[in-house]
Every structure is written in structure tokens, then in C-alpha cells.
Protein backbone atom coordinates (compact mmCIF):
# COMPACT_ATOMS: atom_id res chain seq x y z
CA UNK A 1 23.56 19.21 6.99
CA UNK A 2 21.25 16.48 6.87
CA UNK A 3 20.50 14.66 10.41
CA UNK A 4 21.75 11.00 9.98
CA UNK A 5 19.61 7.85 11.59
CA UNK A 6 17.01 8.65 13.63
CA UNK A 7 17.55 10.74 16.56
CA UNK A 8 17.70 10.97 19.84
CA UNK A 9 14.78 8.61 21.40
CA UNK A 10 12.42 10.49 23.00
CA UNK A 11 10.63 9.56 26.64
CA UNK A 12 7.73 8.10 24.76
CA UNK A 13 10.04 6.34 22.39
CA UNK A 14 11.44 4.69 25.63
CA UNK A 15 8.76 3.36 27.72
CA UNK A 16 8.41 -0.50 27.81
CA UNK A 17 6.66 -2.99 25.55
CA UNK A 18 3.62 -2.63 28.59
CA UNK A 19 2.85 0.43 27.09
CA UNK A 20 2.80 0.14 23.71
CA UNK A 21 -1.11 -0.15 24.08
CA UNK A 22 -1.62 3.30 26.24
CA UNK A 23 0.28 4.71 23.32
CA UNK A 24 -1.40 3.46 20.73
CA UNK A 25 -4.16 4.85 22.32
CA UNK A 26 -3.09 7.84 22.63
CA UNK A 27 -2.16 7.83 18.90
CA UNK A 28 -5.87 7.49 18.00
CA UNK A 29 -7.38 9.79 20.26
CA UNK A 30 -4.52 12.53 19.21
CA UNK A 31 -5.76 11.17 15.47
CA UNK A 32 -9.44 11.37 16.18
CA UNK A 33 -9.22 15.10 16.66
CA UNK A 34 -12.49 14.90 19.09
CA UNK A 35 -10.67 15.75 22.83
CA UNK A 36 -7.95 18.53 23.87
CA UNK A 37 -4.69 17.79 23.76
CA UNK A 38 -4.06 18.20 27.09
CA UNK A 39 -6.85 16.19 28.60
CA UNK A 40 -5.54 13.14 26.42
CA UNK A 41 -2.12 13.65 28.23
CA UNK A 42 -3.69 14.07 31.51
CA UNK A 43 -5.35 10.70 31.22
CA UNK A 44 -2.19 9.08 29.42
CA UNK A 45 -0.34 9.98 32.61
CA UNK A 46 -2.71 8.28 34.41
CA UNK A 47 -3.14 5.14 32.10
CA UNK A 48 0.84 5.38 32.37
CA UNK A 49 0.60 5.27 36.12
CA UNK A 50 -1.41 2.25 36.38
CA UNK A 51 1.45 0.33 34.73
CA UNK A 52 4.11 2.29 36.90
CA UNK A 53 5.50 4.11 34.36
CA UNK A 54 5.48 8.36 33.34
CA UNK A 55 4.73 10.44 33.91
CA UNK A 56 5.75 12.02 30.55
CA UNK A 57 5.90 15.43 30.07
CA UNK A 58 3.68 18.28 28.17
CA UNK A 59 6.32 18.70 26.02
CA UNK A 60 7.32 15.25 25.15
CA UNK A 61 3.61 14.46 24.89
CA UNK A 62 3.06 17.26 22.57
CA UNK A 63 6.39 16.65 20.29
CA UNK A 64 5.20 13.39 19.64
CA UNK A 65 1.25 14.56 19.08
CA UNK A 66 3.27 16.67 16.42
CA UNK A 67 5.13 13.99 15.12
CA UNK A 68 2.12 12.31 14.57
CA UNK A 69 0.18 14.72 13.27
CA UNK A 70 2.22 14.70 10.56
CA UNK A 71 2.48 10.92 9.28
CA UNK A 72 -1.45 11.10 9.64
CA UNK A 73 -1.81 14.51 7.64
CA UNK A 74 0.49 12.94 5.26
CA UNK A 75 -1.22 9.48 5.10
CA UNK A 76 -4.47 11.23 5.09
CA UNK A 77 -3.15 13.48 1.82
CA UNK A 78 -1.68 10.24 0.20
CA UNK A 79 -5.25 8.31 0.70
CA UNK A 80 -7.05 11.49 -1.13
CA UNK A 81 -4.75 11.34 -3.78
CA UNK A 82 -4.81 7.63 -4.52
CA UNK A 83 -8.85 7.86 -4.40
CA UNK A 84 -9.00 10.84 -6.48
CA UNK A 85 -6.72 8.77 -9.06
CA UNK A 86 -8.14 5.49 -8.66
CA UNK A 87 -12.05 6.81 -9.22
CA UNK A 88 -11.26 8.33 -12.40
CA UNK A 89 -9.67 4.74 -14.16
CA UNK A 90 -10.95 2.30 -15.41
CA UNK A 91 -9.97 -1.78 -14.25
CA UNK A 92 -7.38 -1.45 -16.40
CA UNK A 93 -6.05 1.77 -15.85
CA UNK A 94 -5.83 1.18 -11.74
CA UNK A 95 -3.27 -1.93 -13.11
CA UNK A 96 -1.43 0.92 -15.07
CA UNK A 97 -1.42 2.09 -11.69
CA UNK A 98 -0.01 -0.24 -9.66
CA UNK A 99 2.48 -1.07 -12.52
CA UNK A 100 3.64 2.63 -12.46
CA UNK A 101 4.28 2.85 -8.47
CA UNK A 102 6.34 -0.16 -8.73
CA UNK A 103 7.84 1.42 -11.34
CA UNK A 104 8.65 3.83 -9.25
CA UNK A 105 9.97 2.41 -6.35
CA UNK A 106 12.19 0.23 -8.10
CA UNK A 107 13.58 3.22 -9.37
CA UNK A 108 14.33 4.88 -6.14
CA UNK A 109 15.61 1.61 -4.98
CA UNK A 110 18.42 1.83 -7.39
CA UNK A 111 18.87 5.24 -6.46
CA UNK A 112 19.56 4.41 -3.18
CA UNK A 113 21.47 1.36 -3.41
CA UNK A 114 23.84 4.34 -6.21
CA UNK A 115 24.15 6.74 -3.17
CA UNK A 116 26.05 3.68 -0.94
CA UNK A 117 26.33 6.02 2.12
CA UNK A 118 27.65 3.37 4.28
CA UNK A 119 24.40 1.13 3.35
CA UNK A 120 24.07 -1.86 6.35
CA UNK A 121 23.37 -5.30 5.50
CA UNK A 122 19.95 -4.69 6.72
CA UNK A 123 19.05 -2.11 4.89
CA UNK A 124 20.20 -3.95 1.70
CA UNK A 125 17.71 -6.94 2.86
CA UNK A 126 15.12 -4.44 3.44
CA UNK A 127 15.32 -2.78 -0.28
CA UNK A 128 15.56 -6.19 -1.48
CA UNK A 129 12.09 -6.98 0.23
CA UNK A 130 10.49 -3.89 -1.24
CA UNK A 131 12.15 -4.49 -4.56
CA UNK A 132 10.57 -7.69 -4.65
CA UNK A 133 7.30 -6.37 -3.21
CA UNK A 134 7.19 -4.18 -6.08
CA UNK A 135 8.02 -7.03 -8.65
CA UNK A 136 4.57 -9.06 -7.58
CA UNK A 137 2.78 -6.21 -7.51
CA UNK A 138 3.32 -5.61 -11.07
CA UNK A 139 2.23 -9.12 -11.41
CA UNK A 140 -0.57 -9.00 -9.77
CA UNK A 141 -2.51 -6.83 -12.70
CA UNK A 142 -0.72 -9.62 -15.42
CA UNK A 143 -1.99 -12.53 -13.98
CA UNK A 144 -5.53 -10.72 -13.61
CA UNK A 145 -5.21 -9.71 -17.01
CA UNK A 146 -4.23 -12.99 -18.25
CA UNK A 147 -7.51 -14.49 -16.19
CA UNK A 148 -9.89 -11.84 -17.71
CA UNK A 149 -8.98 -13.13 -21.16
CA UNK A 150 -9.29 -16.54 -20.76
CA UNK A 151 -12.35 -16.51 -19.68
CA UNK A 152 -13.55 -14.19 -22.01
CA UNK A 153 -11.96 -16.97 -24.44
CA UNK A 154 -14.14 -18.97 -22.67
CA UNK A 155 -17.27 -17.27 -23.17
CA UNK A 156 -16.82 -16.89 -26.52
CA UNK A 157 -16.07 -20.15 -27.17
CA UNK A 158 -18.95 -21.26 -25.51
CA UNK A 159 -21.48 -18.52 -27.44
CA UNK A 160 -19.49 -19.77 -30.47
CA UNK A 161 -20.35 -23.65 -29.81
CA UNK A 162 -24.31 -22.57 -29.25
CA UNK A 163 -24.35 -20.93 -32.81
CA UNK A 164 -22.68 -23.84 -34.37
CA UNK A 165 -25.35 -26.20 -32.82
CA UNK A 166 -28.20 -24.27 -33.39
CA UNK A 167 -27.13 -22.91 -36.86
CA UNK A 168 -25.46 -25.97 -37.77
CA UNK A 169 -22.14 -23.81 -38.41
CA UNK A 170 -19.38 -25.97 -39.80
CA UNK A 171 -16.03 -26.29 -37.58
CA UNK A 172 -14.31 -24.32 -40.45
CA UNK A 173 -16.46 -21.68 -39.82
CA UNK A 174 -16.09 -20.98 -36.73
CA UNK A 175 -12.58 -21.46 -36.49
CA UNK A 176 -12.78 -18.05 -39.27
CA UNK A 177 -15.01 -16.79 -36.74
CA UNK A 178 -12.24 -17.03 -33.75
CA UNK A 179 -9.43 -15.85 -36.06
CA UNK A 180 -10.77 -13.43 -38.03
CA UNK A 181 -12.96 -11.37 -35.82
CA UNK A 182 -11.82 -12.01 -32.59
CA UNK A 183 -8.53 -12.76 -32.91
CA UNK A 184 -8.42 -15.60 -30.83
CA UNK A 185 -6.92 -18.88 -31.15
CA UNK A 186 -8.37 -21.51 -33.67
């Protein structure tokens, strides 16, 4: 059976506010991959102590150096995939993109809100944020969209104007021009 919420909080998880900053530090030395494991927790015991708090223990320490191995393994393989996608579209294409993943998590959205398993106000104000998170980012690519064309409108229009002025190109023209071969307004 699946564990429900989030666990028992671990020592780490329940050192004061003070601290937040040794662990954070910890976090990116743990992430940086450059020092032991051990000396890091040696030294967080002693950045702990400073504050009068700790010491924490090797295997606290190294449950959460696990646990955090993991998000940044995971983040890490989430990055790679995104740039392996995103080099290989075009502009366009990355707004396919973006359209797609909020595709996607309005999707699982619903599917959540469909389980119901005892779903808190909060976390029905929390899928409403991401729902609507997910709404402007599909936006986001529109709007662009709808910039790039005007002011490739604009452009044309203007490149349009110059040949009528130096050609001498009758308004009627031109307004064929816009229609026929670009497709634009008249």
C-alpha cells in the first residue's frame, strides 16, 4: 500500500528556520559532487554547532544526501531531456512545446481532482494555481505568435509602400498584392 502524506519528518527536516542556510549548503556541496560525504557532514555538524543546534547523525545526514540525490539526478535527467528536445525545434515548434506540457498537466490535473481521495481545500487551490499556470503558458506562444505576424504585416506593408512609390504602383495593385500573394489584409 501506498504511503499517504509525507512521512515522518526527519532530524534535518526539523531543525529551525536558523539553519535553513547550513542546509542549503549542504545541499550544494552534496550536489557539487567535489568533497566526501562524510567530510561535508563533519563540517555541517560544526556549522550546526555554531548556531547551537545538531549534531545530526551519519545516518540522517546520509538519508537526506540520498533523498537529494535523487530530485537532482531527476532534475538533472529532466534538464537533458528538455535540451535535447528543445535544440532540435524550431521557434515554433518549442511553442508546440510548451502548448503540449500544459496540455499535459491540465490533464493530470483533472485526473487528480477524478481520484477525490479526501482532496483538502488547499490542495484544490494549489491545482487551481497550476491549472492556471498552465493556461498562460499556452498563451504565452499565442500572443508571440500573434506579435511575429504583425510585424511581419508590418514589414511588408512597409516594402509594399516603397514599391508603390518608387514604381508608381496603383493602390489597387497593391491591395492584389496583399491579398493575393500574401494573404494579408487589404
Amino acid at each position: 500500500m501506498a504511503q499517504k502524506g509525507r512521512g515522518r519528518l526527519s532530524s534535518i527536516d526539523l531543525l529551525p528556520a536558523d539553519a535553513d542556510p547550513i542546509v542549503a549548503w549542504a545541499f550544494q556541496e552534496l550536489k557539487s559532487r567535489e568533497r566526501l560525504q562524510k567530510d561535508i557532514h563533519a563540517e555541517f555538524n560544526e556549522r550546526l554547532a555554531v548556531i547551537g543546534e545538531g549534531p545530526i547523525s551519519m545516518s540522517a545526514f546520509n538519508r537526506h544526501s540520498i533523498g537529494i540525490a535523487r530530485i537532482a539526478r531527476r532534475h538533472e535527467e529532466v534538464r537533458q531531456m528538455t535540451a535535447a528536445l528543445t535544440e532540435r525545434l524550431e521557434p515554433g515548434q518549442t511553442d508546440d512545446l510548451t502548448i503540449m506540457a500544459a496540455e499535459t498537466i491540465k490533464t493530470l490535473i483533472f485526473e487528480l481532482l477524478n481520484q477525490d481521495e479526501g482532496m483538502t481545500p488547499k490542495a484544490a487551490m494549489e491545482l487551481a494555481r497550476a491549472l492556471q499556470s498552465a493556461v498562460n503558458a499556452q498563451k504565452v506562444p499565442l500572443d508571440r505568435k500573434r506579435a511575429q505576424i504583425k510585424a511581419f504585416e508590418a514589414q511588408v506593408d512597409g516594402a509594399l509602400e516603397k514599391v508603390a512609390t518608387e514604381t508608381g504602383m496603383g493602390a489597387d495593385r497593391i491591395a492584389e498584392l496583399r491579398k493575393d500573394f500574401l494573404g494579408l489584409r487589404t
